[in-house]
Structures are given as C-alpha cells and as structure tokens.
N, C-alpha and C. Protein backbone atom coordinates (compact mmCIF):
# COMPACT_ATOMS: atom_id res chain seq x y z
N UNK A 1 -21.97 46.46 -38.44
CA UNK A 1 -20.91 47.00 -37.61
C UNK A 1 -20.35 45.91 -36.70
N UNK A 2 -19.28 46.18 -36.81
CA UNK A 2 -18.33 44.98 -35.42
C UNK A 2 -17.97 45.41 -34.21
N UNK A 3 -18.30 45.45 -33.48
CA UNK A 3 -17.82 45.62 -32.00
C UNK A 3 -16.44 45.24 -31.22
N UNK A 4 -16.20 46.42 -30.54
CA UNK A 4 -14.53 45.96 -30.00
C UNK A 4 -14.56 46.63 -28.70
N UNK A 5 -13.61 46.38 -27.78
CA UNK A 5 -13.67 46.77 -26.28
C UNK A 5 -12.51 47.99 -26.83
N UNK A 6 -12.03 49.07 -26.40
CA UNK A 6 -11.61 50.17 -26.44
C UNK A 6 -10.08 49.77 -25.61
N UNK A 7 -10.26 49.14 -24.15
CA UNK A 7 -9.95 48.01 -23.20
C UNK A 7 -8.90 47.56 -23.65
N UNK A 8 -9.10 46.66 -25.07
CA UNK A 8 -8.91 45.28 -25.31
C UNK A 8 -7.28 46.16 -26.59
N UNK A 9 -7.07 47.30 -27.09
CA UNK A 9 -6.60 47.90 -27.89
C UNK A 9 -5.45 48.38 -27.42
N UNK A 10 -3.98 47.35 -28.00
CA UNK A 10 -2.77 48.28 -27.45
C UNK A 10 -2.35 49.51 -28.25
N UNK A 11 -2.29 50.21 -27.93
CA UNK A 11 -1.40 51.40 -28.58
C UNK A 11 -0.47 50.65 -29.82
N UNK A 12 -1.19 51.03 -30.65
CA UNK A 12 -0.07 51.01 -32.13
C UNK A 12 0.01 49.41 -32.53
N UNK A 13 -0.71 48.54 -31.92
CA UNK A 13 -0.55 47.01 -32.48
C UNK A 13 -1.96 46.67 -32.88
N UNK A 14 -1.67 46.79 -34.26
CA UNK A 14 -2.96 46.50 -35.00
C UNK A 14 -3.59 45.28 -35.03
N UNK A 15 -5.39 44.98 -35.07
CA UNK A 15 -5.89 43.86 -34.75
C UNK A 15 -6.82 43.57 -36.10
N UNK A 16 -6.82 42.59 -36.82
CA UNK A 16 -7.44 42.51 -38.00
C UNK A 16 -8.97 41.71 -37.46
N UNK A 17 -9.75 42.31 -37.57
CA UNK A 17 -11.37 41.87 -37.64
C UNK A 17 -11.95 41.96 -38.81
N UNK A 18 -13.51 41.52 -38.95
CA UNK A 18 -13.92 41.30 -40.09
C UNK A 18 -15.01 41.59 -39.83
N UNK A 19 -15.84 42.91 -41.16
CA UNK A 19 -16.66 44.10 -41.39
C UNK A 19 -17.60 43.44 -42.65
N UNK A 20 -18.64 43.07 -42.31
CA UNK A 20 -19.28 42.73 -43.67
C UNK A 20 -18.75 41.86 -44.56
N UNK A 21 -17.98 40.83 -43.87
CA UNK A 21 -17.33 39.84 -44.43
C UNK A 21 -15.24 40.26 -45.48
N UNK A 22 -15.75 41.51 -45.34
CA UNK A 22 -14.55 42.22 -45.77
C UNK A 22 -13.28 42.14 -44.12
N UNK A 23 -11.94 42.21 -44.79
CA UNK A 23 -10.89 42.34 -43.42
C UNK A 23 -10.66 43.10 -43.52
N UNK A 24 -10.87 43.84 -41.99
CA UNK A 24 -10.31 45.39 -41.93
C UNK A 24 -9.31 45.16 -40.59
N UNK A 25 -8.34 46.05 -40.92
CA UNK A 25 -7.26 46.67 -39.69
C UNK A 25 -7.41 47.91 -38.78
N UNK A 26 -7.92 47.65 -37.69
CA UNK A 26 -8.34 47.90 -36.64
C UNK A 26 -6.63 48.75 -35.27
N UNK A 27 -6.92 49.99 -35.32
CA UNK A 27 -5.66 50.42 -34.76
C UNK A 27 -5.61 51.49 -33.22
N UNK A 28 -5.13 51.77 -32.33
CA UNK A 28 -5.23 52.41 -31.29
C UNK A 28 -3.87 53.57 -32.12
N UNK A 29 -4.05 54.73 -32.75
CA UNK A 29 -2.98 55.53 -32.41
C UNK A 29 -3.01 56.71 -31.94
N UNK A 30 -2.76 56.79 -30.71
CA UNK A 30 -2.67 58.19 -29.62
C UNK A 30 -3.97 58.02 -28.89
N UNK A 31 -4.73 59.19 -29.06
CA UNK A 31 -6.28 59.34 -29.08
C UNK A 31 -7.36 58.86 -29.74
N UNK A 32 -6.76 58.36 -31.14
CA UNK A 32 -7.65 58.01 -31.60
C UNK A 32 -7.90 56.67 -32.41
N UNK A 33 -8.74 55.83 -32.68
CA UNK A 33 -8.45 54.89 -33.37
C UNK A 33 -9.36 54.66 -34.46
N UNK A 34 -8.31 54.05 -35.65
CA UNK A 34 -8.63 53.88 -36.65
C UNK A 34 -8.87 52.77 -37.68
N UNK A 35 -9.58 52.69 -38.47
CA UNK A 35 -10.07 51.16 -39.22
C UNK A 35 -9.56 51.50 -40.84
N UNK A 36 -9.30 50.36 -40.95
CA UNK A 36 -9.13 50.74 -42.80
C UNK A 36 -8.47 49.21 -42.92
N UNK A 37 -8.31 49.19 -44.65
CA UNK A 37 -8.55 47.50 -45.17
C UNK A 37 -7.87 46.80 -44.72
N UNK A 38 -7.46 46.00 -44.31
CA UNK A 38 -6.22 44.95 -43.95
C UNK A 38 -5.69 44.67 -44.83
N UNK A 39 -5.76 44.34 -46.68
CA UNK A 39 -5.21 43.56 -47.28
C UNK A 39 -4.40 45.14 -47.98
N UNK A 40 -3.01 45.16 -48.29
CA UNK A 40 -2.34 45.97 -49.16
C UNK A 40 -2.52 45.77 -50.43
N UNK A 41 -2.49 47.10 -50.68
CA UNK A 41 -3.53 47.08 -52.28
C UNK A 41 -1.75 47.12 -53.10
N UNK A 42 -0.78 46.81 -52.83
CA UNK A 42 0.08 45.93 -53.68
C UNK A 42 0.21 45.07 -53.57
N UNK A 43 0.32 44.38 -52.57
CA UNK A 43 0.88 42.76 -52.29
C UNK A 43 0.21 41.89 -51.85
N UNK A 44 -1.42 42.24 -51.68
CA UNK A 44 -2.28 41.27 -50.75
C UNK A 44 -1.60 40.65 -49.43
N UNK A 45 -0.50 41.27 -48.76
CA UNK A 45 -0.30 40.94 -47.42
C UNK A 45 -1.36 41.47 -46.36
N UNK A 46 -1.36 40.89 -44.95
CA UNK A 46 -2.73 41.11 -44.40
C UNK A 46 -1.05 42.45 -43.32
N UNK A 47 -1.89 43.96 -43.27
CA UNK A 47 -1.59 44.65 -42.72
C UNK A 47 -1.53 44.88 -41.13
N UNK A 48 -2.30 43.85 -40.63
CA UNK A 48 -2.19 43.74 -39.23
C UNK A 48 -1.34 42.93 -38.80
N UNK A 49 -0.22 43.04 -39.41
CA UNK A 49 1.26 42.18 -39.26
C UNK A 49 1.98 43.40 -39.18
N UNK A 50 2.07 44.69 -39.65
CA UNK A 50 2.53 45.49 -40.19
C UNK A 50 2.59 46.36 -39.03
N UNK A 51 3.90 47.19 -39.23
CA UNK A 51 4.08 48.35 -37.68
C UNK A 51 3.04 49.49 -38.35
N UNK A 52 3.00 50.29 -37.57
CA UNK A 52 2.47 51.69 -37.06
C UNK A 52 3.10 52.73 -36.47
N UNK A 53 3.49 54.02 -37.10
CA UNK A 53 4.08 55.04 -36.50
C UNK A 53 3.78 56.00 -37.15
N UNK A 54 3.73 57.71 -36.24
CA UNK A 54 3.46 58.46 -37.08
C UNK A 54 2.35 58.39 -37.81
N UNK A 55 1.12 58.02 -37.51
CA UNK A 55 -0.06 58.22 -38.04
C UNK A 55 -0.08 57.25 -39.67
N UNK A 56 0.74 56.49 -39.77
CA UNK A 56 0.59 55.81 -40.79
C UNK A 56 0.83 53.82 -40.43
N UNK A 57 0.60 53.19 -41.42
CA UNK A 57 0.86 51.43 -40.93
C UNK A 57 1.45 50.99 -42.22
N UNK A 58 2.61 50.40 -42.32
CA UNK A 58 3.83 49.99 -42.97
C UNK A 58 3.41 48.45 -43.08
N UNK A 59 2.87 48.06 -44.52
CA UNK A 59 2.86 46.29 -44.82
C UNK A 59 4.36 45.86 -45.06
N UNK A 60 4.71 44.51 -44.02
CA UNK A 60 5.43 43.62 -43.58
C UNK A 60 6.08 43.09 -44.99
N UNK A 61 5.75 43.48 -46.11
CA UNK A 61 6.22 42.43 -46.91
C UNK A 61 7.29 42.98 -47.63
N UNK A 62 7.09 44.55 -48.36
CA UNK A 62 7.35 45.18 -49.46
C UNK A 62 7.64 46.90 -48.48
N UNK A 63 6.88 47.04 -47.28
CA UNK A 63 7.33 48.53 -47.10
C UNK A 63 6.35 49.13 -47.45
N UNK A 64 5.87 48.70 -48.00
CA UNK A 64 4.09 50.14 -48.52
C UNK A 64 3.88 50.44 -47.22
N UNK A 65 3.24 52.01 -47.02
CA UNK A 65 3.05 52.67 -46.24
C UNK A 65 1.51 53.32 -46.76
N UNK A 66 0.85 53.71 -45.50
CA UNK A 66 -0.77 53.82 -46.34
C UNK A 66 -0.55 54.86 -44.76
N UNK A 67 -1.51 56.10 -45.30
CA UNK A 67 -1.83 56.87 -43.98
C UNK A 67 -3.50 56.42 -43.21
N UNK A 68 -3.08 56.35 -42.04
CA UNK A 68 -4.21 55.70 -40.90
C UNK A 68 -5.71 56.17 -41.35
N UNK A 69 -6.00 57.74 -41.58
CA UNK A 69 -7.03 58.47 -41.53
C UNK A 69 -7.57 58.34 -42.90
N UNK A 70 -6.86 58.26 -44.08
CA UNK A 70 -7.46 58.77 -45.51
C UNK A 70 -7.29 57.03 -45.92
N UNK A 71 -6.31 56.54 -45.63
CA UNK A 71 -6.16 55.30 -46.59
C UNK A 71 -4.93 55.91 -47.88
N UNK A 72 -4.90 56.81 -47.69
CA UNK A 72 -4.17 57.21 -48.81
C UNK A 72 -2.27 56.18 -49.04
N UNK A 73 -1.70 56.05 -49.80
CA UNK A 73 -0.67 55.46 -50.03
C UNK A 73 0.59 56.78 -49.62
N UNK A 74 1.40 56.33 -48.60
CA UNK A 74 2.44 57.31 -48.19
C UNK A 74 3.87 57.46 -49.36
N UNK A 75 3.83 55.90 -48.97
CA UNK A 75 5.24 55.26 -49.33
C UNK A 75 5.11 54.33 -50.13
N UNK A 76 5.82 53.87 -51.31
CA UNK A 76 5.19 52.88 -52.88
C UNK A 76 5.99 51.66 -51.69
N UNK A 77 5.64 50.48 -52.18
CA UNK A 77 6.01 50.63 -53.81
C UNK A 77 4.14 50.46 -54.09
N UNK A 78 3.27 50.16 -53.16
CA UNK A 78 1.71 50.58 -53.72
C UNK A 78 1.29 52.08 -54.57
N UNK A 79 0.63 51.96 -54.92
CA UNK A 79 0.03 53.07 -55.53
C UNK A 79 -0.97 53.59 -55.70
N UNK A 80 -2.38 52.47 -54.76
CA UNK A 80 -3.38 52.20 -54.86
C UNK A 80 -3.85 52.57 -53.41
N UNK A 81 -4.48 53.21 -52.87
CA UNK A 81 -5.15 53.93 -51.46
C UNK A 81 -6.01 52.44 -51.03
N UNK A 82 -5.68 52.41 -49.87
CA UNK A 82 -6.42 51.47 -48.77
C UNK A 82 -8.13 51.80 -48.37
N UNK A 83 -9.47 50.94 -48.36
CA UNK A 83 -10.70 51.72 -47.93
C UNK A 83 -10.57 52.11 -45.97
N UNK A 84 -11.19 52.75 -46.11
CA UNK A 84 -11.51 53.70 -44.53
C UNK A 84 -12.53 53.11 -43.85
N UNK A 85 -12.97 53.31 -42.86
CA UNK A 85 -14.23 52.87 -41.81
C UNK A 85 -14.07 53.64 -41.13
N UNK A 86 -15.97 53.88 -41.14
CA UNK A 86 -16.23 54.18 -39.48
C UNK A 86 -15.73 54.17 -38.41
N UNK A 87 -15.06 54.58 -37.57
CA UNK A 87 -15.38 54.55 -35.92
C UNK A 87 -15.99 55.09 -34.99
N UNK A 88 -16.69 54.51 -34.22
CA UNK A 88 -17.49 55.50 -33.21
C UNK A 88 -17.09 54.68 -32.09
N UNK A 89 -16.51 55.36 -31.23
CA UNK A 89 -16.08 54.78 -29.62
C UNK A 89 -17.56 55.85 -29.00
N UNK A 90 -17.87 54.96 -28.04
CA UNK A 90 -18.76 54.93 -27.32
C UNK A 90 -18.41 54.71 -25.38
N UNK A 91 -18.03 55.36 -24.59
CA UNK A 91 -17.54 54.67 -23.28
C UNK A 91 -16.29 53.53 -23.90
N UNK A 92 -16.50 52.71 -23.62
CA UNK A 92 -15.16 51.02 -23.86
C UNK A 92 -15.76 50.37 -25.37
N UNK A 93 -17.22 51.05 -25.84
CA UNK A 93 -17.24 50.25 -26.75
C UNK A 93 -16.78 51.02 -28.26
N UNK A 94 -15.77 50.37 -29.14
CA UNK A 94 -15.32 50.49 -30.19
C UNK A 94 -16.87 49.91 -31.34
N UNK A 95 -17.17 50.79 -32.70
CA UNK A 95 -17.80 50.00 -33.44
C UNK A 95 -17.00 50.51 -34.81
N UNK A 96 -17.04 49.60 -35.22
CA UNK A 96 -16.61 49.61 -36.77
C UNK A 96 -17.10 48.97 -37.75
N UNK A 97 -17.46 50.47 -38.88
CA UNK A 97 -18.46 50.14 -40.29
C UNK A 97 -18.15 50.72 -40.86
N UNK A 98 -19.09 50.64 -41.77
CA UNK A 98 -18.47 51.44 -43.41
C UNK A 98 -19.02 53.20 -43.16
C-alpha cells in the first residue's frame, strides 16, 4: 500500500503514484477519492495529465473517458476498462492498494 496525506489532494487534479511498482491515478472527487490505473488502456498516455468531471477522468491525448469508481470505459475511442484500487482514508491518511 502507498500512503498519501488527504491534506496534500486538490479537488479534481489528479496525482499519479506508484502501487506495487504498477502507476496508478490517484483523485480527490467531492467526498470521495479514488485510485485506478494511470496508463489508458488505448493510448498508453499517463492519465494524471487528464481532467476530471462528473465522476469520470478524460486521457489528454485521444478523449477516452474511463468512470472514477468501476474503471469502466465511458467514452471510446478505448474500449478496454481501466484497474481499480483500494482506498481507505483514515483521519489525513490516504492508503492505496489493490
């Protein structure tokens, strides 16, 4: 698991850390925050470049859209679902795992 300050998390500007040697995208939206892969499973762009709205995060390159909670693919041109993580906020501390 990786550790993150709760603190340290702007609303909706995603932070790419690294989970078991895997990159995951790390997100504050609303109440809650969420982890899932960094790399877009069309374009291998790293997703923590990518906006956030509406419960979903939009890769910078092509427009793929992946929803925050499932990983699922919103918007193509991907077609391929993003992996999910753990979160457990704790007081300020964020952890994220599989």
């Amino acid at each position: 698991m990786t550790n993150l300050k709760l603190s340290q998390l702007i609303e909706d500007k995603p932070v790419k850390i690294e989970v078991n040697g895997q990159p995951v995208c790390v997100v504050k939206n609303g109440e809650k925050v969420f982890a899932v892969g960094d790399t877009c499973s069309h374009s291998e762009a790293s997703l923590a470049e990518g906006e956030v709205r509406d419960g979903k995060i939009e890769c910078w390159l092509h427009g793929a859209e992946f929803d925050l909670d499932t990983g699922e693919v919103v918007t193509g041109p991907a077609f391929e679902p993003i992996p999910t993580y753990k979160v457990v906020i704790t007081g300020d501390d964020v952890k994220v795992g599989e």
